[in-house]
N, C-alpha and C. Protein backbone atom coordinates (compact mmCIF):
# COMPACT_ATOMS: atom_id res chain seq x y z
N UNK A 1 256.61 90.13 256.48
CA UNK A 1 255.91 88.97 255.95
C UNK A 1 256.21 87.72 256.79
N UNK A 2 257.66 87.39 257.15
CA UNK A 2 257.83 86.38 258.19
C UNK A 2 257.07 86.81 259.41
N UNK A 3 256.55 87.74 260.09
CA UNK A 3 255.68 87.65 261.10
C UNK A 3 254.47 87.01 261.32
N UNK A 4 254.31 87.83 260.03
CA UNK A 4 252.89 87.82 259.88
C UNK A 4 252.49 85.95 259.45
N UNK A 5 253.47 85.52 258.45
CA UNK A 5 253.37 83.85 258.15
C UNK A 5 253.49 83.10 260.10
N UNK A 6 254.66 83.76 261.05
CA UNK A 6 254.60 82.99 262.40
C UNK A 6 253.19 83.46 262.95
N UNK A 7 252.91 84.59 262.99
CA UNK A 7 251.46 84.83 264.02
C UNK A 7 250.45 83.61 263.52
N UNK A 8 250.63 83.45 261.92
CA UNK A 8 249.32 82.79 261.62
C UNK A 8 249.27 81.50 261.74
N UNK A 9 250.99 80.69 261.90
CA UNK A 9 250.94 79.15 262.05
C UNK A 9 250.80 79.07 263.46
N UNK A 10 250.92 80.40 264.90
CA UNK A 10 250.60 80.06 265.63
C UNK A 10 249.03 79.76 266.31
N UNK A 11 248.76 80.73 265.17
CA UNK A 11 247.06 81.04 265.40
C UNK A 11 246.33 79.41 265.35
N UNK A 12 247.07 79.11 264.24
CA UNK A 12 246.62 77.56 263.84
C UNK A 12 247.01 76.69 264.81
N UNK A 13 248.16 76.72 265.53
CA UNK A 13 248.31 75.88 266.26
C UNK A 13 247.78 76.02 267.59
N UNK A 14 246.79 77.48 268.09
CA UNK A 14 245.90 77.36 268.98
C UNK A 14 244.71 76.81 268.67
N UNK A 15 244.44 76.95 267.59
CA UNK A 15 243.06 76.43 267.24
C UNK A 15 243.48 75.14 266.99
N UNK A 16 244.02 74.80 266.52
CA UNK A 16 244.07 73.17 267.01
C UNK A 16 244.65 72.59 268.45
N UNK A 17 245.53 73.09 269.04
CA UNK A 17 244.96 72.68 270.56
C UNK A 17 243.48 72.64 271.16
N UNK A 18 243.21 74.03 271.07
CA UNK A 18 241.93 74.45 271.00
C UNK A 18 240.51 73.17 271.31
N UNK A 19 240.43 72.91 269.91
CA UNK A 19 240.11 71.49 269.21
C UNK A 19 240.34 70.13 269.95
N UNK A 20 241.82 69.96 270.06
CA UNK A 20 241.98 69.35 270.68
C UNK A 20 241.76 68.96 272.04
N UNK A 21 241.40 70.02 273.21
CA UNK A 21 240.95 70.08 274.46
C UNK A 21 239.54 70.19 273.90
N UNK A 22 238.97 70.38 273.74
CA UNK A 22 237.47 70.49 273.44
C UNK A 22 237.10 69.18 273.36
N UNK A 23 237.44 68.00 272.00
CA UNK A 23 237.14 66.92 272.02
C UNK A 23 237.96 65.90 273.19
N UNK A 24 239.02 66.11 273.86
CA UNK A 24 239.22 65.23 275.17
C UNK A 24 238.33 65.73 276.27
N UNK A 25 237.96 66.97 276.11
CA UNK A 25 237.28 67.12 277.79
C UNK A 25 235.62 66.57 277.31
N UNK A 26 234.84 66.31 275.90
CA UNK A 26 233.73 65.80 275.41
C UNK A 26 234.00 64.27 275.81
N UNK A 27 235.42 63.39 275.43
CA UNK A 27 234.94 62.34 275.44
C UNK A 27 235.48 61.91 277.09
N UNK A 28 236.05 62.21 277.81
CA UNK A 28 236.32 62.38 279.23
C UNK A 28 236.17 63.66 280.11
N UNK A 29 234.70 63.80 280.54
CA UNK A 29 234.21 64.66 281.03
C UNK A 29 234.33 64.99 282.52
N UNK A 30 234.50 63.89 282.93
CA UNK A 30 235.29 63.06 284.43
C UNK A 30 236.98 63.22 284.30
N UNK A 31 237.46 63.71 283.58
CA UNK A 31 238.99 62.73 283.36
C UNK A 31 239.53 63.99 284.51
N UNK A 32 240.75 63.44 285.67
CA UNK A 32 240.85 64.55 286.49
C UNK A 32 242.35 63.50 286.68
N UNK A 33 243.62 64.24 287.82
CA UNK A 33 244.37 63.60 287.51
C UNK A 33 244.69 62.87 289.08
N UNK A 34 245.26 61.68 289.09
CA UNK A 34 244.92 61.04 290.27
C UNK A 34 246.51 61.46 291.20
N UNK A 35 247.37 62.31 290.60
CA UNK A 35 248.89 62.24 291.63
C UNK A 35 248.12 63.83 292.71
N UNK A 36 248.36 63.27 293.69
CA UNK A 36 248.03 64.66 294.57
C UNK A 36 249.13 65.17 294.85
N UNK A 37 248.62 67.01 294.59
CA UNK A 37 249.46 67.78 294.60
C UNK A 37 249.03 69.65 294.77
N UNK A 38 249.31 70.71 295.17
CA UNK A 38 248.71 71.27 295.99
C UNK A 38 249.68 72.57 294.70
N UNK A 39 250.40 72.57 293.94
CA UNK A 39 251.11 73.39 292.80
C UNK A 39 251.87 72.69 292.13
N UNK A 40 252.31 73.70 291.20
CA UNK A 40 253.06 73.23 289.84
C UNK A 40 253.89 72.27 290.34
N UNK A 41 254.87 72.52 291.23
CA UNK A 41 256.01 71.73 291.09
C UNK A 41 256.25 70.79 291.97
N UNK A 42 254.93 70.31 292.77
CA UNK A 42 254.57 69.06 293.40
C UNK A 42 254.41 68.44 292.12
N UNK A 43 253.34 68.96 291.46
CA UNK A 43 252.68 68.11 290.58
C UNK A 43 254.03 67.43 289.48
N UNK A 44 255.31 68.35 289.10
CA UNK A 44 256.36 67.86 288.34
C UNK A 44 257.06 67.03 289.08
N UNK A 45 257.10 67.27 290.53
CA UNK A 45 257.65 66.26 291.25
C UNK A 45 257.02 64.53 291.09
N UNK A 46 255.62 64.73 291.68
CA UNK A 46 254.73 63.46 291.57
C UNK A 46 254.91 62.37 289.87
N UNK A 47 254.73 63.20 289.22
CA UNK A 47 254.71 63.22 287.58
C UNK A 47 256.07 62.09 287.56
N UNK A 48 257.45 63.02 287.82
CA UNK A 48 258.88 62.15 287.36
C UNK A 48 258.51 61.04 288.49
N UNK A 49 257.99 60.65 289.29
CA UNK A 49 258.20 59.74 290.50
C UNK A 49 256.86 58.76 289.84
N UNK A 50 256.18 59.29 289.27
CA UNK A 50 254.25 57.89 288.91
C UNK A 50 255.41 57.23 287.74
N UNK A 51 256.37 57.59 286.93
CA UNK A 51 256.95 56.76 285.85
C UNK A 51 257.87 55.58 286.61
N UNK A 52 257.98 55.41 287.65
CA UNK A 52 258.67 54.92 288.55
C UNK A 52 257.69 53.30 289.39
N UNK A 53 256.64 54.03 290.05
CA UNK A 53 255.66 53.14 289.92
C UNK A 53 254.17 53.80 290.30
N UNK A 54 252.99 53.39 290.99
CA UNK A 54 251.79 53.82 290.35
C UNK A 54 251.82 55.14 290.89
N UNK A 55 250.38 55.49 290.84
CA UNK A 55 250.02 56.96 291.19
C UNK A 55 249.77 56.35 292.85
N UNK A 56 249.22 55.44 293.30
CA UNK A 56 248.58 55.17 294.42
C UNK A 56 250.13 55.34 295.36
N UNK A 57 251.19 55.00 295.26
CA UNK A 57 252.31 54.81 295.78
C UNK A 57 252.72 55.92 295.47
N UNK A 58 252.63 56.90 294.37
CA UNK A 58 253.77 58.40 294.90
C UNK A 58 253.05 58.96 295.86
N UNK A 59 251.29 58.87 296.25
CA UNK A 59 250.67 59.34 296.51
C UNK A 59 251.05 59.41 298.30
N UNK A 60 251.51 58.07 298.74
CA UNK A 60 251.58 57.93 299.70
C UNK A 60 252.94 58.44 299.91
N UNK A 61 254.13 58.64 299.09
CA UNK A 61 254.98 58.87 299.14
C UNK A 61 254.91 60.66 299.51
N UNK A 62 254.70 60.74 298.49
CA UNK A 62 254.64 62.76 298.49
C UNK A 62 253.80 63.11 299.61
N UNK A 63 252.68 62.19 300.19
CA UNK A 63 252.55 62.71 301.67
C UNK A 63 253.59 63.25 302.69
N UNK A 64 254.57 62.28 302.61
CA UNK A 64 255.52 62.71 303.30
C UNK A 64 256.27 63.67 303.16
N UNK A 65 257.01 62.94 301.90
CA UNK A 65 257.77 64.03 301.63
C UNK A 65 257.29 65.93 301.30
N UNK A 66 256.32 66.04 300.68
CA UNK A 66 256.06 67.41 300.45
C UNK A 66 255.72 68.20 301.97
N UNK A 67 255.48 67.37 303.14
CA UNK A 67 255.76 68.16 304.12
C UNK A 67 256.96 68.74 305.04
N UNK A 68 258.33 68.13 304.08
CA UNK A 68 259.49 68.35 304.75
C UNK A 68 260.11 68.48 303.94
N UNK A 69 259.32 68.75 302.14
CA UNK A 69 260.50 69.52 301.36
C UNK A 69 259.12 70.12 300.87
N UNK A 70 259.09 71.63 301.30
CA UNK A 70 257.85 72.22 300.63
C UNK A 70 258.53 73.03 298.93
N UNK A 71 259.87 73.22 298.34
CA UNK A 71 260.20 73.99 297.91
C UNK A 71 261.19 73.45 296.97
N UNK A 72 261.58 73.83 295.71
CA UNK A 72 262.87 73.67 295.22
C UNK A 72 263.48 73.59 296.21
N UNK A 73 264.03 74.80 296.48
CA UNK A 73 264.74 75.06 297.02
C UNK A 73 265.40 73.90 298.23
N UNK A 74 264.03 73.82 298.90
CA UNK A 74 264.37 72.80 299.94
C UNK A 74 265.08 71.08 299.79
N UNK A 75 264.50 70.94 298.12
CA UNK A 75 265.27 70.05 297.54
C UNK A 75 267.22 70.05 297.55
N UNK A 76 266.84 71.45 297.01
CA UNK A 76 268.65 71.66 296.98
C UNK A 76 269.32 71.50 297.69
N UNK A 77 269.11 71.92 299.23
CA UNK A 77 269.84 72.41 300.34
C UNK A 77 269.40 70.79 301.29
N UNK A 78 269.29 69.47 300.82
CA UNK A 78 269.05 68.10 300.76
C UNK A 78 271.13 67.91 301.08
N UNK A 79 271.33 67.97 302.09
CA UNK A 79 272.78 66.24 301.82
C UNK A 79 272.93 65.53 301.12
């Protein structure tokens, strides 16, 4: 019975995402995101760095940098 009660509050909580992307992509049909980024974890990179200052400035920033740190990894192994 506890399954069956989680399957169904998850069910609900797809259908209301669901819902929810449906009416943002209706009332911003255009809406696209302005940090450039080429995968996931540029894009988490760009993301912690636009709270910092705009998108136009990580933009120019992560030019650089994402060509000489393509990787976690390459983050790590940073001095």
């Amino acid at each position: 019975l506890e399954r069956q009660i989680d399957r169904e509050m998850i069910s609900d909580k797809n259908k209301h995402t669901a819902e929810i992307i449906k009416r943002l992509k209706k009332m911003y049909p255009d809406a696209h995101c302005a940090l450039i980024h080429t995968n996931a974890f540029e894009l988490l990179v760009a993301t912690i760095l636009s709270a910092q200052c705009t998108d136009d400035r990580v933009n120019i920033v992560t030019a650089t940098l994402f060509r000489k740190y393509r990787t976690p990894q390459d983050f790590v192994d940073i001095d």
